[in-house]
C-alpha atoms as a PDB file:
ATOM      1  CA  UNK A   1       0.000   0.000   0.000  1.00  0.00           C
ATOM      2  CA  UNK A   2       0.815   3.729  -1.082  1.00  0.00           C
ATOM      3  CA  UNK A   3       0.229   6.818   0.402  1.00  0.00           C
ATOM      4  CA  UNK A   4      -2.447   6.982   3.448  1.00  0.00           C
ATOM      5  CA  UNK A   5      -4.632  10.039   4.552  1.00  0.00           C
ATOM      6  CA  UNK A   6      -2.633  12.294   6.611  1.00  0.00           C
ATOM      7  CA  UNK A   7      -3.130  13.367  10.441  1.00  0.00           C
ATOM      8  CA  UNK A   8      -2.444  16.296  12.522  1.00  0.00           C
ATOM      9  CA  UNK A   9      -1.605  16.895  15.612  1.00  0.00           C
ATOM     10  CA  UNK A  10      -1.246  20.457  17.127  1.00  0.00           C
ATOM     11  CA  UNK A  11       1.765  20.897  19.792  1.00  0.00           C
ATOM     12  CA  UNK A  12       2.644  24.070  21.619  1.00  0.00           C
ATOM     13  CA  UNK A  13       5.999  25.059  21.833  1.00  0.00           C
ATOM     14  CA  UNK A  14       6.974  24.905  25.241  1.00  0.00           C
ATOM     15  CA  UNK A  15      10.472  26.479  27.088  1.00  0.00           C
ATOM     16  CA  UNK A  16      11.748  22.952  27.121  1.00  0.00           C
ATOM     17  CA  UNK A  17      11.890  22.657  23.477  1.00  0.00           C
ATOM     18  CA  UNK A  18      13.995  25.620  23.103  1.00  0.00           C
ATOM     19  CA  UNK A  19      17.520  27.118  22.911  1.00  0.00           C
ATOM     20  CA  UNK A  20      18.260  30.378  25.190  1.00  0.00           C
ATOM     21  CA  UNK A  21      17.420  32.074  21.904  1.00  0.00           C
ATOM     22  CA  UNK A  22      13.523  30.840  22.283  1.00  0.00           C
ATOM     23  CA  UNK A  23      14.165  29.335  19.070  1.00  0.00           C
ATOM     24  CA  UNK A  24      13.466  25.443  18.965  1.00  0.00           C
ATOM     25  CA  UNK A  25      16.040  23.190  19.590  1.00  0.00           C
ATOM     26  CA  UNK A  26      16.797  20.345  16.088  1.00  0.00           C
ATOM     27  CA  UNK A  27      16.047  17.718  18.457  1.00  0.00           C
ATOM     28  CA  UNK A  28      12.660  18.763  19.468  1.00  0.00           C
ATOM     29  CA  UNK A  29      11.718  18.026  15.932  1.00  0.00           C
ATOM     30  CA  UNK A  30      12.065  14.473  16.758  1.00  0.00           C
ATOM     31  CA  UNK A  31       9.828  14.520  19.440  1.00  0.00           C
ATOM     32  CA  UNK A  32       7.208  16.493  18.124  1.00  0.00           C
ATOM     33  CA  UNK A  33       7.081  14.068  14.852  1.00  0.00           C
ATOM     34  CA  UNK A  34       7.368  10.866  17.545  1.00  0.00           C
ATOM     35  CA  UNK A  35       3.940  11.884  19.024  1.00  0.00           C
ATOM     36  CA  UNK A  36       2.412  12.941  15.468  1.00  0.00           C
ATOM     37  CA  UNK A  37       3.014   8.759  14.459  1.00  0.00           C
ATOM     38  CA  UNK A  38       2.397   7.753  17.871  1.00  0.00           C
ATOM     39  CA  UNK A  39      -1.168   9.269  17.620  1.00  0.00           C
ATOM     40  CA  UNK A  40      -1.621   8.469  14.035  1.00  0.00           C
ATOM     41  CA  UNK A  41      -1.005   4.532  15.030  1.00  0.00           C
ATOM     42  CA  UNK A  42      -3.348   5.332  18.352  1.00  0.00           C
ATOM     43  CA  UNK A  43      -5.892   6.527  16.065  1.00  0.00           C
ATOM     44  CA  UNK A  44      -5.435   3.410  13.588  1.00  0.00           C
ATOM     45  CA  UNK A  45      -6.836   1.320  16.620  1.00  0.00           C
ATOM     46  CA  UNK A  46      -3.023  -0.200  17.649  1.00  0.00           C
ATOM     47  CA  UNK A  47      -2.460  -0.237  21.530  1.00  0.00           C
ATOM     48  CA  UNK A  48       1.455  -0.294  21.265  1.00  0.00           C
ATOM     49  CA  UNK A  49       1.829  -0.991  24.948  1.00  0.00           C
ATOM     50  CA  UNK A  50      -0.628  -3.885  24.755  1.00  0.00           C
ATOM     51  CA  UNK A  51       1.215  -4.769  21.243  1.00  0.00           C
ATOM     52  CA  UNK A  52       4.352  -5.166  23.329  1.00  0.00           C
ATOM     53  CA  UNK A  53       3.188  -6.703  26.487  1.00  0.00           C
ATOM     54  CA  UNK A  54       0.824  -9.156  24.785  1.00  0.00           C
ATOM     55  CA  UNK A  55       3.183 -10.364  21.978  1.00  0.00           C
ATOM     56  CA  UNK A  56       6.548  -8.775  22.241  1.00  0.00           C
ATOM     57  CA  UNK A  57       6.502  -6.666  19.385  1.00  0.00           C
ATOM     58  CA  UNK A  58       7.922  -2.810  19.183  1.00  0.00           C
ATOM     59  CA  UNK A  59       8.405  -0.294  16.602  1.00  0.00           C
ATOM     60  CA  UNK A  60      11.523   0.934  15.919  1.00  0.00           C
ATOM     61  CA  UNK A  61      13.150   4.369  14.017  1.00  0.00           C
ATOM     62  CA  UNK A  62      15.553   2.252  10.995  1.00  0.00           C
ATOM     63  CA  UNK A  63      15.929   5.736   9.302  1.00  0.00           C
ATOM     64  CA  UNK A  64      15.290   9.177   9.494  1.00  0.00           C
ATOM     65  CA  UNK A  65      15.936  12.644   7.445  1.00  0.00           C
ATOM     66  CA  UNK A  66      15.120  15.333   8.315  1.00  0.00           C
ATOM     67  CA  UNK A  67      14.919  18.877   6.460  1.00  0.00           C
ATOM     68  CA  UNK A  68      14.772  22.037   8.205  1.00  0.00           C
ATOM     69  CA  UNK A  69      13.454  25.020   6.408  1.00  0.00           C
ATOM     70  CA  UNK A  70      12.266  27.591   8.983  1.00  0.00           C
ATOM     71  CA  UNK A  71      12.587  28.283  12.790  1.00  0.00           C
ATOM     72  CA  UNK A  72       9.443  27.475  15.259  1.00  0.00           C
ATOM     73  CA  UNK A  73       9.760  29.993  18.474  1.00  0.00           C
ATOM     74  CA  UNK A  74       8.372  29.731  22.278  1.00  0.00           C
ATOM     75  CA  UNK A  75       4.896  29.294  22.176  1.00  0.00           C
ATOM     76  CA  UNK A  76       4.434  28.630  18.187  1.00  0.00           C
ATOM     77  CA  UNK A  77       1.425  26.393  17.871  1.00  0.00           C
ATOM     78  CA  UNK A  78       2.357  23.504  15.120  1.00  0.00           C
ATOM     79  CA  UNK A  79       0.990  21.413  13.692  1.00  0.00           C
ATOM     80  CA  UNK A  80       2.360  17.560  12.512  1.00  0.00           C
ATOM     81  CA  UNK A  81       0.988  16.218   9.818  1.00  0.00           C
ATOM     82  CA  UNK A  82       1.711  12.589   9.746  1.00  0.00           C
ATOM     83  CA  UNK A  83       0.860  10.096   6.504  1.00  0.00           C
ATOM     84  CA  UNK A  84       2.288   6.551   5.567  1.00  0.00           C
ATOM     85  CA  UNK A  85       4.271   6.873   2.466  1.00  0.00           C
ATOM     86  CA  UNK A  86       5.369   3.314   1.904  1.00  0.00           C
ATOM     87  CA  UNK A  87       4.333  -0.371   3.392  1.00  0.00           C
ATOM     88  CA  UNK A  88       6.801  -2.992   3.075  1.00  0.00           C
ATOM     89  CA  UNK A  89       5.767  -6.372   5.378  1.00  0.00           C
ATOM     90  CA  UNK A  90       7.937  -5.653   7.963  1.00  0.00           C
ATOM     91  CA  UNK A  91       8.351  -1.871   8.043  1.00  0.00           C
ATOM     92  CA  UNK A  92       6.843   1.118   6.595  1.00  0.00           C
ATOM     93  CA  UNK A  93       7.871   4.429   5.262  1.00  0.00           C
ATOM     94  CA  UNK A  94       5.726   7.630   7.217  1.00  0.00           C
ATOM     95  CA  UNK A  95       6.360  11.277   5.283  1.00  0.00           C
ATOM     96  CA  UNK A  96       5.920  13.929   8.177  1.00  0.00           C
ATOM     97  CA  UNK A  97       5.755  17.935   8.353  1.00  0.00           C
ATOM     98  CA  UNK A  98       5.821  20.240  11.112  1.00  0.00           C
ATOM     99  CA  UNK A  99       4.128  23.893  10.212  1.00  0.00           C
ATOM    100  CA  UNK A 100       3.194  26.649  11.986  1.00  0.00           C
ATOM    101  CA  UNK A 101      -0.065  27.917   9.960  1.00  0.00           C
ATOM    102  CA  UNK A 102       0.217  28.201   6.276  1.00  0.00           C
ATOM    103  CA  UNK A 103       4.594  27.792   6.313  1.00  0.00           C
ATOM    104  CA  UNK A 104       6.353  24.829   6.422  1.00  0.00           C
ATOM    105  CA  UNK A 105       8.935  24.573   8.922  1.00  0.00           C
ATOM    106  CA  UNK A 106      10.617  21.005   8.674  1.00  0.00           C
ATOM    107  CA  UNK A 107      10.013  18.097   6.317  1.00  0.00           C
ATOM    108  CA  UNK A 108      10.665  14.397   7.852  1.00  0.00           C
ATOM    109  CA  UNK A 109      11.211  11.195   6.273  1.00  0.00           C
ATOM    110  CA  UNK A 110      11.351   8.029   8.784  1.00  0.00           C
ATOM    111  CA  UNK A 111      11.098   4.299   8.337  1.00  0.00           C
ATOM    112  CA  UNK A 112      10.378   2.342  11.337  1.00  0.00           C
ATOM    113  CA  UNK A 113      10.502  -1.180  11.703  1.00  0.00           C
ATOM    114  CA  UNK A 114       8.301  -4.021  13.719  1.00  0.00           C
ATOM    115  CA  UNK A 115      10.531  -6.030  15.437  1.00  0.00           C
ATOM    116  CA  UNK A 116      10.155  -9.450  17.905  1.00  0.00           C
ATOM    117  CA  UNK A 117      11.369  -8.913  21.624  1.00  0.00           C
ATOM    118  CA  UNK A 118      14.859 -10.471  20.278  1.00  0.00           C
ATOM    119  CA  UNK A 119      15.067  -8.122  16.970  1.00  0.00           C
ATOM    120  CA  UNK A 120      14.310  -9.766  14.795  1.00  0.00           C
ATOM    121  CA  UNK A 121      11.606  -8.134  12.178  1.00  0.00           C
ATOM    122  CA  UNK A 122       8.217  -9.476  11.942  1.00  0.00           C
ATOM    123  CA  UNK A 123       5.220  -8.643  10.006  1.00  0.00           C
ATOM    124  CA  UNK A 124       2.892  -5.061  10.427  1.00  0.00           C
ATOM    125  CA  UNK A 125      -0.208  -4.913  12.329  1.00  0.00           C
ATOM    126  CA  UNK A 126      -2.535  -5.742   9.788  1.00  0.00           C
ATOM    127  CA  UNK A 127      -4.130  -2.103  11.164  1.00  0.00           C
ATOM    128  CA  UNK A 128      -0.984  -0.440   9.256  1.00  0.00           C
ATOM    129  CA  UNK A 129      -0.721  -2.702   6.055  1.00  0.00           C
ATOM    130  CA  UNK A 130      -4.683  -1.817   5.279  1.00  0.00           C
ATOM    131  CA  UNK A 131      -4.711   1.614   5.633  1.00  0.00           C
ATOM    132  CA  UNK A 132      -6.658   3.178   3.697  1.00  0.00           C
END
């Protein structure tokens, strides 16, 4: 499967994502697009703690690029839009963007993985190869 609907999620910019210059930190990016495919998997009906308790399976980040465009500030709201680019049977492809209104402030590419308790990759959540 190609290409899903996307999903936003709206974040507030808080101290603790900044530099002393107010301006957000590069890393906070990778938090703010974390909870934007976190929620977009909550929303697709896939408990991820109950995935790993019950059967011992976890997502994990394989790759990630990121392109940074403009600066977010203290108390920007933003929004991540989240959408699967790519399914492959064991991992899929998510294109993400963080804005703040109408401009685009980064651009995020990031394949993550579904791996066994040992490492080893094992098939999607049907939940995430059906999307539609």
């Amino acid at each position: 499967m190609n290409k899903s609907t996307p999903q936003n999620l709206s974040i507030r910019v808080y101290y603790e994502d900044t530099d002393a210059g107010g301006i957000v930190y590069h890393a906070a990016y990778l938090r703010f697009a974390e909870r934007g495919r976190s929620e977009f998997v909550r929303n697709l009906g896939i408990d991820q703690q109950k995935m790993r308790s019950d059967l011992g399976l976890g997502f994990v980040v394989t790759s990630l690029s990121i392109d940074y465009l403009k600066p977010a500030y203290l108390d920007d709201r933003l929004t991540v839009t989240t959408e699967i680019a790519l399914v492959r049977p064991a991992s899929v492809n998510f294109n993400q963007m963080v804005a703040r209104e109408d401009q685009i402030l980064a651009n995020l590419k990031v394949r993550v993985a579904c791996l066994d308790a040992v490492g080893n990759p094992v098939r999607l959540p049907t939940a995430l190869t059906t999307t539609p």
